[in-house]
PDB file of N, CA and C in Angstrom:
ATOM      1  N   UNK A   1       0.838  -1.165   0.000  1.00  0.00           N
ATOM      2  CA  UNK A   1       0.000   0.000   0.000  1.00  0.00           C
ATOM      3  C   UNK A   1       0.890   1.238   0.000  1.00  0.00           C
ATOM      4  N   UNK A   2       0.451   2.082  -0.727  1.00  0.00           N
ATOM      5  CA  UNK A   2       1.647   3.434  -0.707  1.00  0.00           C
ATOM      6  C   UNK A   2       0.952   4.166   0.502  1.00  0.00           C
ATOM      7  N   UNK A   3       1.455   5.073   1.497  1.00  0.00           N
ATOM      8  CA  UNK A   3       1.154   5.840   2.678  1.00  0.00           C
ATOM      9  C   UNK A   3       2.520   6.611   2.732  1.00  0.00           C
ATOM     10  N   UNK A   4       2.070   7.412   3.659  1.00  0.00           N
ATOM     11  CA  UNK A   4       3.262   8.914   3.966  1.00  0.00           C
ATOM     12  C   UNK A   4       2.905   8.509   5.290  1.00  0.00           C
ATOM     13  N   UNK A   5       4.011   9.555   5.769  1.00  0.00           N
ATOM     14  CA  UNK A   5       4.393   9.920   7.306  1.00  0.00           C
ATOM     15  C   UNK A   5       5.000  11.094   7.276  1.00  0.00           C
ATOM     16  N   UNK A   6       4.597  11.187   8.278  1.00  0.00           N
ATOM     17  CA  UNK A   6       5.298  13.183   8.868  1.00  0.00           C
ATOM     18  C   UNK A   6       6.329  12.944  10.266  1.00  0.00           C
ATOM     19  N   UNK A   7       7.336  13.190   9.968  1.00  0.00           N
ATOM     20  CA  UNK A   7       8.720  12.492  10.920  1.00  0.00           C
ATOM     21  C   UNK A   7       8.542  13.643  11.874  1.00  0.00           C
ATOM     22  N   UNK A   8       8.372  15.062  11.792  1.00  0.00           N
ATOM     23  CA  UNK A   8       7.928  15.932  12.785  1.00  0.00           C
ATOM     24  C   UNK A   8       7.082  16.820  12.633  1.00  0.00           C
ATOM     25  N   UNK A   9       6.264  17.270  13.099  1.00  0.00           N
ATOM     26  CA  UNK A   9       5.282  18.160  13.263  1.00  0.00           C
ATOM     27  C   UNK A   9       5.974  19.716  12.533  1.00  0.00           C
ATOM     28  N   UNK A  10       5.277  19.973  10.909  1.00  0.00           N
ATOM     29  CA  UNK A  10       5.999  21.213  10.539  1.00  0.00           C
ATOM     30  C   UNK A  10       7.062  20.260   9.661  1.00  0.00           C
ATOM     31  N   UNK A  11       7.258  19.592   9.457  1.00  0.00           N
ATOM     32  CA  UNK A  11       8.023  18.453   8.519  1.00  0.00           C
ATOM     33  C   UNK A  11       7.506  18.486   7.478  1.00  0.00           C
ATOM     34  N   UNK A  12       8.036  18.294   6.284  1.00  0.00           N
ATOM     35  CA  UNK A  12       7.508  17.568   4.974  1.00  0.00           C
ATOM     36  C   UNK A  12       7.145  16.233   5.000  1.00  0.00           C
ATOM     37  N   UNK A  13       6.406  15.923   4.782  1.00  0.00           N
ATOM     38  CA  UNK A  13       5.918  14.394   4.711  1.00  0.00           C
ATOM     39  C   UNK A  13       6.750  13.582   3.578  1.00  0.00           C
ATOM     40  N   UNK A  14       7.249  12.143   4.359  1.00  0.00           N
ATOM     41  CA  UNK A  14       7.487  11.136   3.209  1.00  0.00           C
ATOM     42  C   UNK A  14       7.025  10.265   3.126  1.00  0.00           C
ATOM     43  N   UNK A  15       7.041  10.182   2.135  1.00  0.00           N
ATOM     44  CA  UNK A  15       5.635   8.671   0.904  1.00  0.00           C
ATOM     45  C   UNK A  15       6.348   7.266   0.882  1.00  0.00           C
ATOM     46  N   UNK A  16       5.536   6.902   1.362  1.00  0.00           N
ATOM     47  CA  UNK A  16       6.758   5.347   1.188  1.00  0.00           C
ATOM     48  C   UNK A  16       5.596   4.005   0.884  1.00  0.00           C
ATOM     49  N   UNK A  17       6.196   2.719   0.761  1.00  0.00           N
ATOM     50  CA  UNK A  17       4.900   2.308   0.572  1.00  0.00           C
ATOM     51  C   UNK A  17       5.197   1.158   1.812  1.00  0.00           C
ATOM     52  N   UNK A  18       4.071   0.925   2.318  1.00  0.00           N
ATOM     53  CA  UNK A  18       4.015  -0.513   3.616  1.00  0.00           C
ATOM     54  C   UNK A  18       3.323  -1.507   2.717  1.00  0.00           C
ATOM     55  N   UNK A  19       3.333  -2.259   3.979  1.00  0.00           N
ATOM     56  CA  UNK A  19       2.669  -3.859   4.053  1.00  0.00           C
ATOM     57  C   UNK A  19       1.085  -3.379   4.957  1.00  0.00           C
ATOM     58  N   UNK A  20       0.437  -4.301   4.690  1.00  0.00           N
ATOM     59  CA  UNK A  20      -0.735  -4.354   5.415  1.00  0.00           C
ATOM     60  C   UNK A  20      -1.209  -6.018   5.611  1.00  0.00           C
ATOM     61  N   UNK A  21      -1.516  -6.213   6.564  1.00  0.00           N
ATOM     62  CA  UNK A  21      -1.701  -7.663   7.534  1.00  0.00           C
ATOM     63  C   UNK A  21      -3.119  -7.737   8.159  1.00  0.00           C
ATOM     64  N   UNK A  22      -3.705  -8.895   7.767  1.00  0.00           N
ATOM     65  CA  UNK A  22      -4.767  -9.045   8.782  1.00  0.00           C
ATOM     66  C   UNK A  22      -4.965  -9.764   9.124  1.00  0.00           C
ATOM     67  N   UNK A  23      -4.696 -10.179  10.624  1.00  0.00           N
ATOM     68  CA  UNK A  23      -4.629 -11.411  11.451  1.00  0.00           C
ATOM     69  C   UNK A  23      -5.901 -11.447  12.354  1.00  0.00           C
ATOM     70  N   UNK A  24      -6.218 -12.607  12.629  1.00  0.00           N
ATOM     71  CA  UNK A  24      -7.423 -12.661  14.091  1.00  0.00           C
ATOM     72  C   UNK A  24      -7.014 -13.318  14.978  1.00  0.00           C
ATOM     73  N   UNK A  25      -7.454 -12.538  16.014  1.00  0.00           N
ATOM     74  CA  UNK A  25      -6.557 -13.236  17.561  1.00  0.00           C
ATOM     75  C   UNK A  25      -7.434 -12.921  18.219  1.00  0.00           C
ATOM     76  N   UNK A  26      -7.524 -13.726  19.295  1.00  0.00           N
ATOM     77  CA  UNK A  26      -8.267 -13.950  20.449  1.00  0.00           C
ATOM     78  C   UNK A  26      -8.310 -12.674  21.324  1.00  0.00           C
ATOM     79  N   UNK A  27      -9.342 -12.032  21.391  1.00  0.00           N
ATOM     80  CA  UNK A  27      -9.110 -11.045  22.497  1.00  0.00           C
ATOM     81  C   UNK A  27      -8.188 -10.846  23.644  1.00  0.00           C
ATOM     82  N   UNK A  28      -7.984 -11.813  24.276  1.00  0.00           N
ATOM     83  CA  UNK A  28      -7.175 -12.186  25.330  1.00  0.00           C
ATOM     84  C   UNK A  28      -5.878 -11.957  24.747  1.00  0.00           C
ATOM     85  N   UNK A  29      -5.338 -12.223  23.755  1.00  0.00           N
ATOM     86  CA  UNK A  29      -3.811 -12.006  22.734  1.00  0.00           C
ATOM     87  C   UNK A  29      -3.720 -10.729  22.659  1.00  0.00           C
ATOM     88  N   UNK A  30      -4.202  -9.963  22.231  1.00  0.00           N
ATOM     89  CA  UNK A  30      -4.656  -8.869  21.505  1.00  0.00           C
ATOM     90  C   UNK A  30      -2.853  -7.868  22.157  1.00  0.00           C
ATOM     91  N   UNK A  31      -2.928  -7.752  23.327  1.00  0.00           N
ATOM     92  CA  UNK A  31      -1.637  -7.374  24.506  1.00  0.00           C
ATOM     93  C   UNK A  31      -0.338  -7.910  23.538  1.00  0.00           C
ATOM     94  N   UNK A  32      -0.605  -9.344  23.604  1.00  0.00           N
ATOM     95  CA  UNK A  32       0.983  -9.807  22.930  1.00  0.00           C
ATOM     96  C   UNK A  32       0.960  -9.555  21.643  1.00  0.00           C
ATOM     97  N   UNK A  33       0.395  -9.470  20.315  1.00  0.00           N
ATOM     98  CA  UNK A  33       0.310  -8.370  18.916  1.00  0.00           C
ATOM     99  C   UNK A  33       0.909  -7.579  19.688  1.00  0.00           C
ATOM    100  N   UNK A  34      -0.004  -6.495  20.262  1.00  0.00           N
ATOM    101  CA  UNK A  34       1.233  -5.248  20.798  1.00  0.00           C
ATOM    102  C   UNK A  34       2.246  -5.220  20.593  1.00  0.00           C
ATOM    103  N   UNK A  35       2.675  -6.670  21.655  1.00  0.00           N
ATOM    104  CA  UNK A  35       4.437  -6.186  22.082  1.00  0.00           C
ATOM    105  C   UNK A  35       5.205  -7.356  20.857  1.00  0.00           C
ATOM    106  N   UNK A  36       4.254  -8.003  19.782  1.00  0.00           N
ATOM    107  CA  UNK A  36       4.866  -8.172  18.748  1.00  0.00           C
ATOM    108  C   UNK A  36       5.765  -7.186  17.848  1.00  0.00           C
ATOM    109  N   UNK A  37       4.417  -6.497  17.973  1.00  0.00           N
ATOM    110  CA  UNK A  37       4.373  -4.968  16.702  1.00  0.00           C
ATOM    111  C   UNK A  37       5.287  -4.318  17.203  1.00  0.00           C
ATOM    112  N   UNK A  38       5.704  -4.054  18.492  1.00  0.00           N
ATOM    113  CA  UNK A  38       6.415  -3.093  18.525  1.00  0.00           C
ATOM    114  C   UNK A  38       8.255  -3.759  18.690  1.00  0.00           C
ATOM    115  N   UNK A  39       8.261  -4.999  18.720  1.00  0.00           N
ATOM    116  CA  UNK A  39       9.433  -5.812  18.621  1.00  0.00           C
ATOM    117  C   UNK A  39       9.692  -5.654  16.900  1.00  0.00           C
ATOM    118  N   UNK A  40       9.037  -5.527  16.373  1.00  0.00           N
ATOM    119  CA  UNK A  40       9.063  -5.877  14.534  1.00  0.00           C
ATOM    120  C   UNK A  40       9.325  -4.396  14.683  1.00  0.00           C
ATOM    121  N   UNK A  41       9.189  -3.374  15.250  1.00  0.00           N
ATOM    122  CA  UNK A  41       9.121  -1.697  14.727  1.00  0.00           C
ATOM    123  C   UNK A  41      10.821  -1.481  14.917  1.00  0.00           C
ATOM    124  N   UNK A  42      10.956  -2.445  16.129  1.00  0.00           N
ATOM    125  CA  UNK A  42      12.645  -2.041  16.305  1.00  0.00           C
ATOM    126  C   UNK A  42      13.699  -2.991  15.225  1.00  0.00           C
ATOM    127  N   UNK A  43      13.069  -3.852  15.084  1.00  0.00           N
ATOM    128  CA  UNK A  43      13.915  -4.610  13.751  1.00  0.00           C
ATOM    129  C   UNK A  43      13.860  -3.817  12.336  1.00  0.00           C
ATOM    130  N   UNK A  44      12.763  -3.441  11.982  1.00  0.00           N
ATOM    131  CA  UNK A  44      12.640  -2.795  10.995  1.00  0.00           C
ATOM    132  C   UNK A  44      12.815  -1.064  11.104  1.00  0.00           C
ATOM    133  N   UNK A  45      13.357  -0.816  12.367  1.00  0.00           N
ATOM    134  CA  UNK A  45      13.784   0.779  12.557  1.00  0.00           C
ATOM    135  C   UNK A  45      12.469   1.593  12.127  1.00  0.00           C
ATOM    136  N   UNK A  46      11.365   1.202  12.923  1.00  0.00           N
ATOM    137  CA  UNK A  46      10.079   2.121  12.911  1.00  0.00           C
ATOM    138  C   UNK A  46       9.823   3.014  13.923  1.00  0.00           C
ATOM    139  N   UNK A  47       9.320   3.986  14.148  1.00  0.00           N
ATOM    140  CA  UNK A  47       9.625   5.046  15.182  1.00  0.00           C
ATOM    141  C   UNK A  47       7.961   4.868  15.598  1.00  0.00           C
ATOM    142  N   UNK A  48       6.954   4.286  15.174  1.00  0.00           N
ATOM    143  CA  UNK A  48       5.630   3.816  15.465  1.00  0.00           C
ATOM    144  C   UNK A  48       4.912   2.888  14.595  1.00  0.00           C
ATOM    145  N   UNK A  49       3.696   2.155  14.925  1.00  0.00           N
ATOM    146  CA  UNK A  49       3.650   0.801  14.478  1.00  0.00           C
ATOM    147  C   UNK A  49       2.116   1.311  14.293  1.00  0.00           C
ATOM    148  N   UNK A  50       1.192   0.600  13.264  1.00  0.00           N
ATOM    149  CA  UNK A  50      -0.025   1.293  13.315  1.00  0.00           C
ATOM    150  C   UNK A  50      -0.589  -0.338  13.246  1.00  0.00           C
ATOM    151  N   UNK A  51      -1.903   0.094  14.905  1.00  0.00           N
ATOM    152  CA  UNK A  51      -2.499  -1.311  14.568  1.00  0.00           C
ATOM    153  C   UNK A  51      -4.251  -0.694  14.738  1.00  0.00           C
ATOM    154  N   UNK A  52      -4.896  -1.571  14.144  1.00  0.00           N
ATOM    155  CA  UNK A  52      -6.527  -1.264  13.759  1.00  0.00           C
ATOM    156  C   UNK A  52      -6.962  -2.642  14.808  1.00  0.00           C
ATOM    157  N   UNK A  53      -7.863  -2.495  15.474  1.00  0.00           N
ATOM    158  CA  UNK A  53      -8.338  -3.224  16.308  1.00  0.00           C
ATOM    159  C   UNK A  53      -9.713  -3.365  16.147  1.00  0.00           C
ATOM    160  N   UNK A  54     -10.640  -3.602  15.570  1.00  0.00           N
ATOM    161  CA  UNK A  54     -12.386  -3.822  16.116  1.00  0.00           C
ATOM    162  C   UNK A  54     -12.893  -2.348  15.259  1.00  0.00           C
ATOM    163  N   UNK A  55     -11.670  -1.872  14.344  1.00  0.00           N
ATOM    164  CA  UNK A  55     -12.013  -0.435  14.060  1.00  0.00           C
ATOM    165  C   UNK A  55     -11.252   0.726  14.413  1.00  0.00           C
ATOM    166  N   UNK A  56     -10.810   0.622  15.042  1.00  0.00           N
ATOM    167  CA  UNK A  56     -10.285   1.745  16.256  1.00  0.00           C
ATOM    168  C   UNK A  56      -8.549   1.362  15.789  1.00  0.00           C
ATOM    169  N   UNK A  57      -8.180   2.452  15.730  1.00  0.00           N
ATOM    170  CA  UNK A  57      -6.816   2.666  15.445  1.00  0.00           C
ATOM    171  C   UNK A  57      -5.769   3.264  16.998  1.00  0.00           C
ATOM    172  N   UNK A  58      -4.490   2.088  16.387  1.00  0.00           N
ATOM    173  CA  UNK A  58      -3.744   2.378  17.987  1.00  0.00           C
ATOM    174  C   UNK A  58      -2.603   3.076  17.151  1.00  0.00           C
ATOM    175  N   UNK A  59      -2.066   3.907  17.333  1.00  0.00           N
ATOM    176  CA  UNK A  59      -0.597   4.002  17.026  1.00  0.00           C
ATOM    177  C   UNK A  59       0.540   3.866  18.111  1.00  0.00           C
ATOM    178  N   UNK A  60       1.179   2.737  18.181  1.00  0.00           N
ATOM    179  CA  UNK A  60       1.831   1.509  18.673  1.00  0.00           C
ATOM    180  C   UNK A  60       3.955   2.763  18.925  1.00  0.00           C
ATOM    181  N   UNK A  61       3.820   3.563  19.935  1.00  0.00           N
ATOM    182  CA  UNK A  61       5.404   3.929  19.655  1.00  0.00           C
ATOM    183  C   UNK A  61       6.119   3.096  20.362  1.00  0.00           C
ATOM    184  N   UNK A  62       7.307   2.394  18.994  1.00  0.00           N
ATOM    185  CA  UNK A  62       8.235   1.754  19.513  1.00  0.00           C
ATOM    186  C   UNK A  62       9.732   2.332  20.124  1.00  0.00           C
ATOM    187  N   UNK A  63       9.717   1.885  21.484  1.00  0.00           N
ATOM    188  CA  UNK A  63      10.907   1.870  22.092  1.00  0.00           C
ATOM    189  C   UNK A  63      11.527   1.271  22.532  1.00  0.00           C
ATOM    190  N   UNK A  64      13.431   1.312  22.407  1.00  0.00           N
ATOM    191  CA  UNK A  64      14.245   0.499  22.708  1.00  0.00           C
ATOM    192  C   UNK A  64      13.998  -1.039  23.559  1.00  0.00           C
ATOM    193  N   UNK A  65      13.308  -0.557  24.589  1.00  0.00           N
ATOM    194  CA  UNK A  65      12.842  -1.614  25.545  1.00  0.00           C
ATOM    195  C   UNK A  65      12.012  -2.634  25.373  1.00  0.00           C
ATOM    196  N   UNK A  66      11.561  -2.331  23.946  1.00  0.00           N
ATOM    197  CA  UNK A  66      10.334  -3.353  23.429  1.00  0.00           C
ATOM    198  C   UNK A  66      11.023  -4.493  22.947  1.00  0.00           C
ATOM    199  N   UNK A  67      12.490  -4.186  22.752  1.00  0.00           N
ATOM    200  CA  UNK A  67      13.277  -5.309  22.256  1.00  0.00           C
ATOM    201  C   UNK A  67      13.213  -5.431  20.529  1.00  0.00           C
ATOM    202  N   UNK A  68      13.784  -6.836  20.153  1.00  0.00           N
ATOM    203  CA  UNK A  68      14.004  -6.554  18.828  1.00  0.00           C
ATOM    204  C   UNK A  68      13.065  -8.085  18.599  1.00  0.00           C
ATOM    205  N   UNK A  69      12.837  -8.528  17.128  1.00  0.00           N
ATOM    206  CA  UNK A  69      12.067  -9.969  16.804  1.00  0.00           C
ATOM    207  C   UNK A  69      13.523 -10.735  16.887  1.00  0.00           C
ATOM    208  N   UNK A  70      12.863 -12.011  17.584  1.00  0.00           N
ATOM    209  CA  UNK A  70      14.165 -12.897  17.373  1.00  0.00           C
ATOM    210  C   UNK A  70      14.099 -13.915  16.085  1.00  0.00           C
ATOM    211  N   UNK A  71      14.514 -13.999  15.142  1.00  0.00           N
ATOM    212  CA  UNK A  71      14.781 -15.237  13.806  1.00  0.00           C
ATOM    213  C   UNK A  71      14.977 -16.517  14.421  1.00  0.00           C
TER     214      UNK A  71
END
């Protein structure tokens, strides 16, 4: 999917294109996606992770501490 991002507020926006995923998980999971998404944001050097839930949009900021995906 092509999408932009705005790296700071008053920034020029850059266009890039993502992936888009749609998985179903058990409500009860829903927590560990989270701290998936935000393990995949630090492997892939994402500064936030965008997840859609039931409708409702989270934007997911990844930090150091979230760790990295292990292979």
């Amino acid at each position: 999917m092509s999408g932009a991002w705005r790296p700071e507020d008053g920034k020029e926006a850059v266009e890039d294109l993502s992936r888009k995923y749609t998985v179903a998980v058990p409500t009860r999971r829903v927590d560990e996606l989270r701290a998936l998404l935000r393990s995949a944001g630090n492997s892939f050097d994402q500064r936030v992770m965008y997840l859609e839930v039931g409708g409702y949009a989270e934007f997911l900021e990844v930090r150091p501490e979230d760790g990295f995906l292990e292979v």
